[in-house]
C-alpha atoms as a PDB file:
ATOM      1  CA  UNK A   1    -115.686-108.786-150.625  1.00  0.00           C
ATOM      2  CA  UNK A   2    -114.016-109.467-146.983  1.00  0.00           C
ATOM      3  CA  UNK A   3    -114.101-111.729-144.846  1.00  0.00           C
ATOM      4  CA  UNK A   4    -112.478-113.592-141.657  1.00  0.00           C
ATOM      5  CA  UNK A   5    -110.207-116.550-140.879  1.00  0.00           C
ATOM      6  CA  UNK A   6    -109.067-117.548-137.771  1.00  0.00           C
ATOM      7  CA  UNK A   7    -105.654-119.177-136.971  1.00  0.00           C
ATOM      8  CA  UNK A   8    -103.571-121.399-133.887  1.00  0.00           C
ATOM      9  CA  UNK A   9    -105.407-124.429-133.543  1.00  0.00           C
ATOM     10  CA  UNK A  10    -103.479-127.519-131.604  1.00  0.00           C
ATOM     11  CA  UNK A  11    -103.157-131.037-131.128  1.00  0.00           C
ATOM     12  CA  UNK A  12    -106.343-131.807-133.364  1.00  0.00           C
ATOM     13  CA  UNK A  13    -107.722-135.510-133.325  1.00  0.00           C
ATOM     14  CA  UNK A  14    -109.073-137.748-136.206  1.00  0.00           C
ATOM     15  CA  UNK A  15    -111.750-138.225-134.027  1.00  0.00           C
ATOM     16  CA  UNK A  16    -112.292-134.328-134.071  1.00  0.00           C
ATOM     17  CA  UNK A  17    -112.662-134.625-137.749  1.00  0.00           C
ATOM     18  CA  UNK A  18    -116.093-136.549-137.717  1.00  0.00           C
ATOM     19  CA  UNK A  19    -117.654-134.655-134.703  1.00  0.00           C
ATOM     20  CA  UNK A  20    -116.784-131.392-136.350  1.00  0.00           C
ATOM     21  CA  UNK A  21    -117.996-131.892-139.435  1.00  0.00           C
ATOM     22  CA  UNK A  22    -120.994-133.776-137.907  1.00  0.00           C
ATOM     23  CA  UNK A  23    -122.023-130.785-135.633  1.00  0.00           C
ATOM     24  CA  UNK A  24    -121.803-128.233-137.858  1.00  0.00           C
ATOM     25  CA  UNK A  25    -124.201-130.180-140.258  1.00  0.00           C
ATOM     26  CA  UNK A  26    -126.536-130.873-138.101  1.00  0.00           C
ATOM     27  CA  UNK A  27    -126.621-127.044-136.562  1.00  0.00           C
ATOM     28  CA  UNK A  28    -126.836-125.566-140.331  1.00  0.00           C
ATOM     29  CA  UNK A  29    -129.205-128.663-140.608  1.00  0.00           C
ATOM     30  CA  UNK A  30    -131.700-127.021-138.427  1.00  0.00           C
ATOM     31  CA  UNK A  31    -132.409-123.749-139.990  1.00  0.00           C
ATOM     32  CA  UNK A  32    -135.330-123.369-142.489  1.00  0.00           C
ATOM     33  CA  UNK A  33    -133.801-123.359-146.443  1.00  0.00           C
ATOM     34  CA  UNK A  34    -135.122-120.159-146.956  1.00  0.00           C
ATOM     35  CA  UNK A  35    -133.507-118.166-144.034  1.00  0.00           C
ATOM     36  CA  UNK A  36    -130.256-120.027-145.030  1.00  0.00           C
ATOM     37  CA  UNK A  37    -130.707-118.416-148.646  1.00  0.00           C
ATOM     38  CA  UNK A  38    -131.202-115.221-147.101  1.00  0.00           C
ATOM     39  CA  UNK A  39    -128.513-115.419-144.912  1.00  0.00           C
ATOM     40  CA  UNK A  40    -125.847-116.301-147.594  1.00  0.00           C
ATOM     41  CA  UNK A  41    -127.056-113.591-150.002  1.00  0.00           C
ATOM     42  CA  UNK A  42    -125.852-111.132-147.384  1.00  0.00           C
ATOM     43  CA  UNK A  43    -122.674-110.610-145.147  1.00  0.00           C
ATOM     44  CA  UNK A  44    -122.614-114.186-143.585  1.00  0.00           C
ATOM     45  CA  UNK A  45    -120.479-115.011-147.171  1.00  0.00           C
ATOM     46  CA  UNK A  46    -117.841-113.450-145.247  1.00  0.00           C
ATOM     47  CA  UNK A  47    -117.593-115.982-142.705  1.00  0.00           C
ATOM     48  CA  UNK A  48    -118.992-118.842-144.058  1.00  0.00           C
ATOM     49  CA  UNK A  49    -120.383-120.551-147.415  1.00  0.00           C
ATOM     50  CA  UNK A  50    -121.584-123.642-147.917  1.00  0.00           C
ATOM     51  CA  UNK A  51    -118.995-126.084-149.025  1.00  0.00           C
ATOM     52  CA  UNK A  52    -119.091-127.523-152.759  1.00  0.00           C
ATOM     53  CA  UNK A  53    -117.444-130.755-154.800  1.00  0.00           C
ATOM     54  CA  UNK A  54    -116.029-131.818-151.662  1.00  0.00           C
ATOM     55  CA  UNK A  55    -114.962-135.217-153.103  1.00  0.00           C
ATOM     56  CA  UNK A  56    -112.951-132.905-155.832  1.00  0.00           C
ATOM     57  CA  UNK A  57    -111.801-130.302-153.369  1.00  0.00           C
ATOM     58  CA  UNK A  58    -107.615-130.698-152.674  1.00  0.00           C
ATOM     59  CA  UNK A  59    -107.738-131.260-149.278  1.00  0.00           C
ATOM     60  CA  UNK A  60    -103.915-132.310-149.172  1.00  0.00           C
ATOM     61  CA  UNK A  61    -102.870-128.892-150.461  1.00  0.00           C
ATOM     62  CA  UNK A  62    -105.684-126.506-149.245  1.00  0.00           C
ATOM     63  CA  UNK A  63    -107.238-123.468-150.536  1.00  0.00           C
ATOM     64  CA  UNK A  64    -103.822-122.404-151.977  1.00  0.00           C
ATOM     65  CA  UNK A  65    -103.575-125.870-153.803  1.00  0.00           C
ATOM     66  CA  UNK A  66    -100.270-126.860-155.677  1.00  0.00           C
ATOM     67  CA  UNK A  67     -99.771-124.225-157.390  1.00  0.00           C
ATOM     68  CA  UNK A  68     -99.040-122.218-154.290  1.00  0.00           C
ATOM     69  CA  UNK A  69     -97.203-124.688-152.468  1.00  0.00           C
ATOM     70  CA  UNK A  70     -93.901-124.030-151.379  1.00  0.00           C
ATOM     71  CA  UNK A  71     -90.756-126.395-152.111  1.00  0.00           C
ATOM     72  CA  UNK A  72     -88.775-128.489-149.493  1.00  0.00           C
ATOM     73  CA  UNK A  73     -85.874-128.038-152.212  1.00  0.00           C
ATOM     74  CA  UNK A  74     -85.952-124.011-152.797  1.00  0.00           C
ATOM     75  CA  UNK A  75     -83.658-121.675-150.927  1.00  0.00           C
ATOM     76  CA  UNK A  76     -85.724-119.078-148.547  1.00  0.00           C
ATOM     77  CA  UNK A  77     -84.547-115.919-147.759  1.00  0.00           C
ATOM     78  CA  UNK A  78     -84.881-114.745-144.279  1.00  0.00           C
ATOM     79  CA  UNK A  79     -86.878-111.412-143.486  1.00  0.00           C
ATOM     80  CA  UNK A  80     -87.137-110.994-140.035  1.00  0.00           C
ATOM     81  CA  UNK A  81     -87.282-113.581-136.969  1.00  0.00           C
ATOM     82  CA  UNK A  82     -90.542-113.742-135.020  1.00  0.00           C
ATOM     83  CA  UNK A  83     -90.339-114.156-131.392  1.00  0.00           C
ATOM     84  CA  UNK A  84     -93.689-113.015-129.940  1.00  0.00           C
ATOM     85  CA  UNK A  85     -95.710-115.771-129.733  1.00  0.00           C
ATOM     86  CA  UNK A  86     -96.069-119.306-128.507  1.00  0.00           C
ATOM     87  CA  UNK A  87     -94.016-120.616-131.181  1.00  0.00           C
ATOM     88  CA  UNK A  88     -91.157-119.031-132.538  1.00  0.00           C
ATOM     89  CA  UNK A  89     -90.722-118.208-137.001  1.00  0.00           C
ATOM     90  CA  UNK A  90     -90.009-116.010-139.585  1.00  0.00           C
ATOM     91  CA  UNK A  91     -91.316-113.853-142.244  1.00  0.00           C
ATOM     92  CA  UNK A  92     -88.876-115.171-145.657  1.00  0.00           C
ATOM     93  CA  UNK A  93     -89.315-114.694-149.363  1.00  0.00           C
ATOM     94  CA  UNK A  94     -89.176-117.796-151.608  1.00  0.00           C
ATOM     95  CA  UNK A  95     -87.154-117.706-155.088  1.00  0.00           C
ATOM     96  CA  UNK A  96     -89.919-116.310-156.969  1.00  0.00           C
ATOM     97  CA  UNK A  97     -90.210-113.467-154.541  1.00  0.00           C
ATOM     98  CA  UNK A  98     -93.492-114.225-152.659  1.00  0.00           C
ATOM     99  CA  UNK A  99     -93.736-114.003-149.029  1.00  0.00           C
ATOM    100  CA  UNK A 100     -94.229-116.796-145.974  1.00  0.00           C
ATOM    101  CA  UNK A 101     -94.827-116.185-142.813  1.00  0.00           C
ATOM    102  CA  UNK A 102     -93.138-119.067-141.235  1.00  0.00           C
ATOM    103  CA  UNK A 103     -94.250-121.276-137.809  1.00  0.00           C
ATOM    104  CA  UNK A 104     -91.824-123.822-136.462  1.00  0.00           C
ATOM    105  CA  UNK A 105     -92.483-126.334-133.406  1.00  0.00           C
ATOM    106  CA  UNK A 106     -95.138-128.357-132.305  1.00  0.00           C
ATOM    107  CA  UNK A 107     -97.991-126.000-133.492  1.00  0.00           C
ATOM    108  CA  UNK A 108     -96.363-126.100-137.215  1.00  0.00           C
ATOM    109  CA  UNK A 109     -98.319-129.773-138.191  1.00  0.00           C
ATOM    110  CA  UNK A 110    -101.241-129.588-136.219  1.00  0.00           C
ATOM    111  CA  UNK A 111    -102.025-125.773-137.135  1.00  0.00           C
ATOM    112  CA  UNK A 112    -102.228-126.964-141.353  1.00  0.00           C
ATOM    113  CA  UNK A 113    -104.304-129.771-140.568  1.00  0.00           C
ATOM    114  CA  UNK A 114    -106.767-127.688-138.480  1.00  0.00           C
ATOM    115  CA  UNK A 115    -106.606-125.044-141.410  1.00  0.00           C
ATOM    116  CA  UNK A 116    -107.725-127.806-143.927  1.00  0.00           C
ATOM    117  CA  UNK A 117    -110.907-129.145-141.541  1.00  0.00           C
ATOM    118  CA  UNK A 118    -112.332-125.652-141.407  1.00  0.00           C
ATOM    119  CA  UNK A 119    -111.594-124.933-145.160  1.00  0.00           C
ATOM    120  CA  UNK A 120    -113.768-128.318-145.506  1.00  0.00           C
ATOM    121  CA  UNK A 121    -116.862-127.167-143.530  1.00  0.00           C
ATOM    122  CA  UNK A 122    -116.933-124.053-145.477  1.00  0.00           C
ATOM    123  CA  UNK A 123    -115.147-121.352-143.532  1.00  0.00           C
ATOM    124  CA  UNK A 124    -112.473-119.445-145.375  1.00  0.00           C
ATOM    125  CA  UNK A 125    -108.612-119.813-144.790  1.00  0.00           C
ATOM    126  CA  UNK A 126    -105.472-118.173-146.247  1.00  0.00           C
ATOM    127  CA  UNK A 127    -103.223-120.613-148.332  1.00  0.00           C
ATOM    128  CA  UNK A 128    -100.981-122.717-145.664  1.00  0.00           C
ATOM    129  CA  UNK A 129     -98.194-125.913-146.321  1.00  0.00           C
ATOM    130  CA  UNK A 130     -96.276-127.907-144.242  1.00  0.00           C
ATOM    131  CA  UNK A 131     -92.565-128.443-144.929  1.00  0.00           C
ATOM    132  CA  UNK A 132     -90.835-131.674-143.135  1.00  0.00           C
ATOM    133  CA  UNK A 133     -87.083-129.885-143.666  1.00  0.00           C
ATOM    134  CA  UNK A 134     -86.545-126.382-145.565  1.00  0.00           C
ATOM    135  CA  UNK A 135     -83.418-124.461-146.383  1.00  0.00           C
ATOM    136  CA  UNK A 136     -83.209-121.220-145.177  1.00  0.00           C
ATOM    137  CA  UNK A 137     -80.136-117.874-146.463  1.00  0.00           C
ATOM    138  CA  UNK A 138     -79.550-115.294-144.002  1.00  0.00           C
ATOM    139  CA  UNK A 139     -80.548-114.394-140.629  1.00  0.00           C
ATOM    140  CA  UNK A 140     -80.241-117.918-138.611  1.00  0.00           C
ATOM    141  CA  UNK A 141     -79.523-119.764-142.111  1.00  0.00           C
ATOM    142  CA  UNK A 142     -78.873-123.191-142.985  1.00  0.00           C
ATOM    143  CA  UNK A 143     -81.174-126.374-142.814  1.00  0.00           C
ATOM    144  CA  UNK A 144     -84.302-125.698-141.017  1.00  0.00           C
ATOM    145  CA  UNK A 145     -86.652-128.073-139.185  1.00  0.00           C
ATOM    146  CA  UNK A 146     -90.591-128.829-139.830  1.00  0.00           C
ATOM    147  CA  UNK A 147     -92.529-125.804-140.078  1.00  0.00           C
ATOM    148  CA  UNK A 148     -96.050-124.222-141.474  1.00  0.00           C
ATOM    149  CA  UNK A 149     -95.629-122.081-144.132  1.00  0.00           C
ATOM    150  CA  UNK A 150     -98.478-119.150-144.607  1.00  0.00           C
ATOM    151  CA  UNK A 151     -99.142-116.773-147.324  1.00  0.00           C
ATOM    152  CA  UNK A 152    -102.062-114.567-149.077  1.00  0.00           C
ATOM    153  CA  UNK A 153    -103.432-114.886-151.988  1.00  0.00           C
ATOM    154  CA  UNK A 154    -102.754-112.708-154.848  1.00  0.00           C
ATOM    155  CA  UNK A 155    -105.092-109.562-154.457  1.00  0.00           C
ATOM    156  CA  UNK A 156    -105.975-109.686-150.484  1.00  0.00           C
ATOM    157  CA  UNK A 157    -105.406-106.670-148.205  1.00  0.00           C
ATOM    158  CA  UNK A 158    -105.146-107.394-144.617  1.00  0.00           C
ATOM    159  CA  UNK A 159    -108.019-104.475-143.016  1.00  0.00           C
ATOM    160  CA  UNK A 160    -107.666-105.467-139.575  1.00  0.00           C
ATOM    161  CA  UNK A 161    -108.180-108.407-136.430  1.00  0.00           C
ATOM    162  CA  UNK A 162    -111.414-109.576-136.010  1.00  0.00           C
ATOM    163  CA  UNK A 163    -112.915-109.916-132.581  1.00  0.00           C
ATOM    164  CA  UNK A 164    -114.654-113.304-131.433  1.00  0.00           C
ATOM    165  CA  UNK A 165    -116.664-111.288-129.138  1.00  0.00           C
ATOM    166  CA  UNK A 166    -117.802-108.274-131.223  1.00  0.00           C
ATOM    167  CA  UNK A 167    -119.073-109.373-134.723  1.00  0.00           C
ATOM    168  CA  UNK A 168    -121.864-109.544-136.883  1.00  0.00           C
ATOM    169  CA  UNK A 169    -122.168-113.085-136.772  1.00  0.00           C
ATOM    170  CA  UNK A 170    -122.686-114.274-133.328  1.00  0.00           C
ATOM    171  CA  UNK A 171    -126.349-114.736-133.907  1.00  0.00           C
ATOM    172  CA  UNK A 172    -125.968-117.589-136.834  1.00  0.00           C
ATOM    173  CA  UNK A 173    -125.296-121.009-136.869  1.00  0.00           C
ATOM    174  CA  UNK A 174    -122.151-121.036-138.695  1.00  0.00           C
ATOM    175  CA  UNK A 175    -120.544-118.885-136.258  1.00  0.00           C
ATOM    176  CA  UNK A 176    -121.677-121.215-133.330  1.00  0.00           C
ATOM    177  CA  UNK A 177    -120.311-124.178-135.794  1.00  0.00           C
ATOM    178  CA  UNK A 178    -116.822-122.242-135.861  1.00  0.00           C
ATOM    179  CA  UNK A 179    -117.156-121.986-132.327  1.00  0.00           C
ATOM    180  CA  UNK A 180    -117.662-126.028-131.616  1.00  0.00           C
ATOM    181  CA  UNK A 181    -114.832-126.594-133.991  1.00  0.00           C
ATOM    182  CA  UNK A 182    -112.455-124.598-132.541  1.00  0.00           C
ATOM    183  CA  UNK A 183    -113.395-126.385-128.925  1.00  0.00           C
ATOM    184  CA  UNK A 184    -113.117-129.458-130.787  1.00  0.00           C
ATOM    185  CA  UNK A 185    -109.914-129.187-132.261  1.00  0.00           C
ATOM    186  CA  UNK A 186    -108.558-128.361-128.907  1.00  0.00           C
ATOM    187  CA  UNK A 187    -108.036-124.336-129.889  1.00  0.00           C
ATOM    188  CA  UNK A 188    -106.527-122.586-126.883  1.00  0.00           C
ATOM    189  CA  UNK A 189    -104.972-119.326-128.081  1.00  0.00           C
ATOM    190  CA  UNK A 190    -108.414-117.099-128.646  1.00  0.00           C
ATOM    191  CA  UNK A 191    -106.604-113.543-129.381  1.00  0.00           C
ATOM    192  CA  UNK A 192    -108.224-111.117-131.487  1.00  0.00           C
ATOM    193  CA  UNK A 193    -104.506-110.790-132.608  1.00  0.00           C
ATOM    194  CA  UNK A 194    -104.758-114.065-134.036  1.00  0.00           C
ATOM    195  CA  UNK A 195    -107.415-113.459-136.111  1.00  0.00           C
ATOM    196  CA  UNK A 196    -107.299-111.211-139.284  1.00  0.00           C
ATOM    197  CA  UNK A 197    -110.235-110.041-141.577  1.00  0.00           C
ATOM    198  CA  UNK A 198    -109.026-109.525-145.513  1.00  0.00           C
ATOM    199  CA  UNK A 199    -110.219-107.904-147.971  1.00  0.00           C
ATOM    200  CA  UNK A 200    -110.135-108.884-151.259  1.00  0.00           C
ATOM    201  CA  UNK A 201    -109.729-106.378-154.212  1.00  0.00           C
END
């Protein structure tokens, strides 16, 4: 299967939470059970799926959950420095050789709390931490401020950037929900580069 996640959400609001997940319920609310069915037998899996056991689902840690997480106390090895964007990072390997893509500044906090909302209303997201202080060897090196820490799971091939404009799902109700949550959450960066669509072997 494949499917889509967006990314660089900013400055979300507890506030944001409720309306969000409000929204989106009542949208997917509206359509008739059986279309629904229909609908999530097919492609619209890829975007969406209905989310289950929320009051078991780790919503501190994520999709990734803590077996994934990365340690404040390990010792990251730099890759490359990333400069491109709104916020500067790096691409590093942790101690047991897995790779982050790094995010430091004010998008860092705010960008893993977005992540877990739209996890929580059913839309799929890679695994992504926030570290308060990390240690970093090579490139810049040393102590390292608060940053969001990305990876992939085990098994996922990135297959390309998926356009907001030119999909298969602009005609549902989950993609209008992903649409009111990213205007809720106060999204402002909406790049097809920012977007990435996986697929999982």
């Amino acid at each position: 299967s494949r499917f889509a996640r967006s990314s660089r959400m900013s400055m979300p609001f507890l506030r944001a939470v409720f309306l969000v997940i409000c929204a989106v319920s009542v949208s997917l609310g509206a359509q008739s059970e059986r279309a629904a069915m229909a609908r999530m037998s097919g492609e619209l899996a890829e975007l969406w799926e209905m989310p289950a056991n929320l009051q078991a689902r780790d919503l501190f840690n994520g999709p990734g959950g803590s077996e994934l997480a990365p340690q404040a106390d390990a010792m990251f090895t730099w890759i490359a420095s990333d400069t491109t964007g709104f916020s500067p990072g790096f691409d590093v390997s942790g101690p047991d050789g897995r790779s982050w893509n790094v995010k430091l500044g004010l998008e860092a906090q705010s960008e893993v709390v977005a992540s877990r909302i739209l996890w929580a209303i059913g839309f799929h997201q890679p695994p992504t931490y926030y570290l308060p202080a990390w240690q970093l060897s090579g490139g810049p090196g040393g102590a390292q401020p608060a940053a969001r820490f990305r990876t992939d799971f085990d098994g996922w091939k990135t297959v390309g950037e998926w356009s907001w404009s030119k999909n298969e799902f602009i005609a549902t109700q989950p993609y209008r929900g992903l649409i009111a949550a990213n205007i809720l959450l106060n999204s402002w960066d909406w790049k097809k580069s920012n977007n990435r669509i996986y697929r999982d072997e």
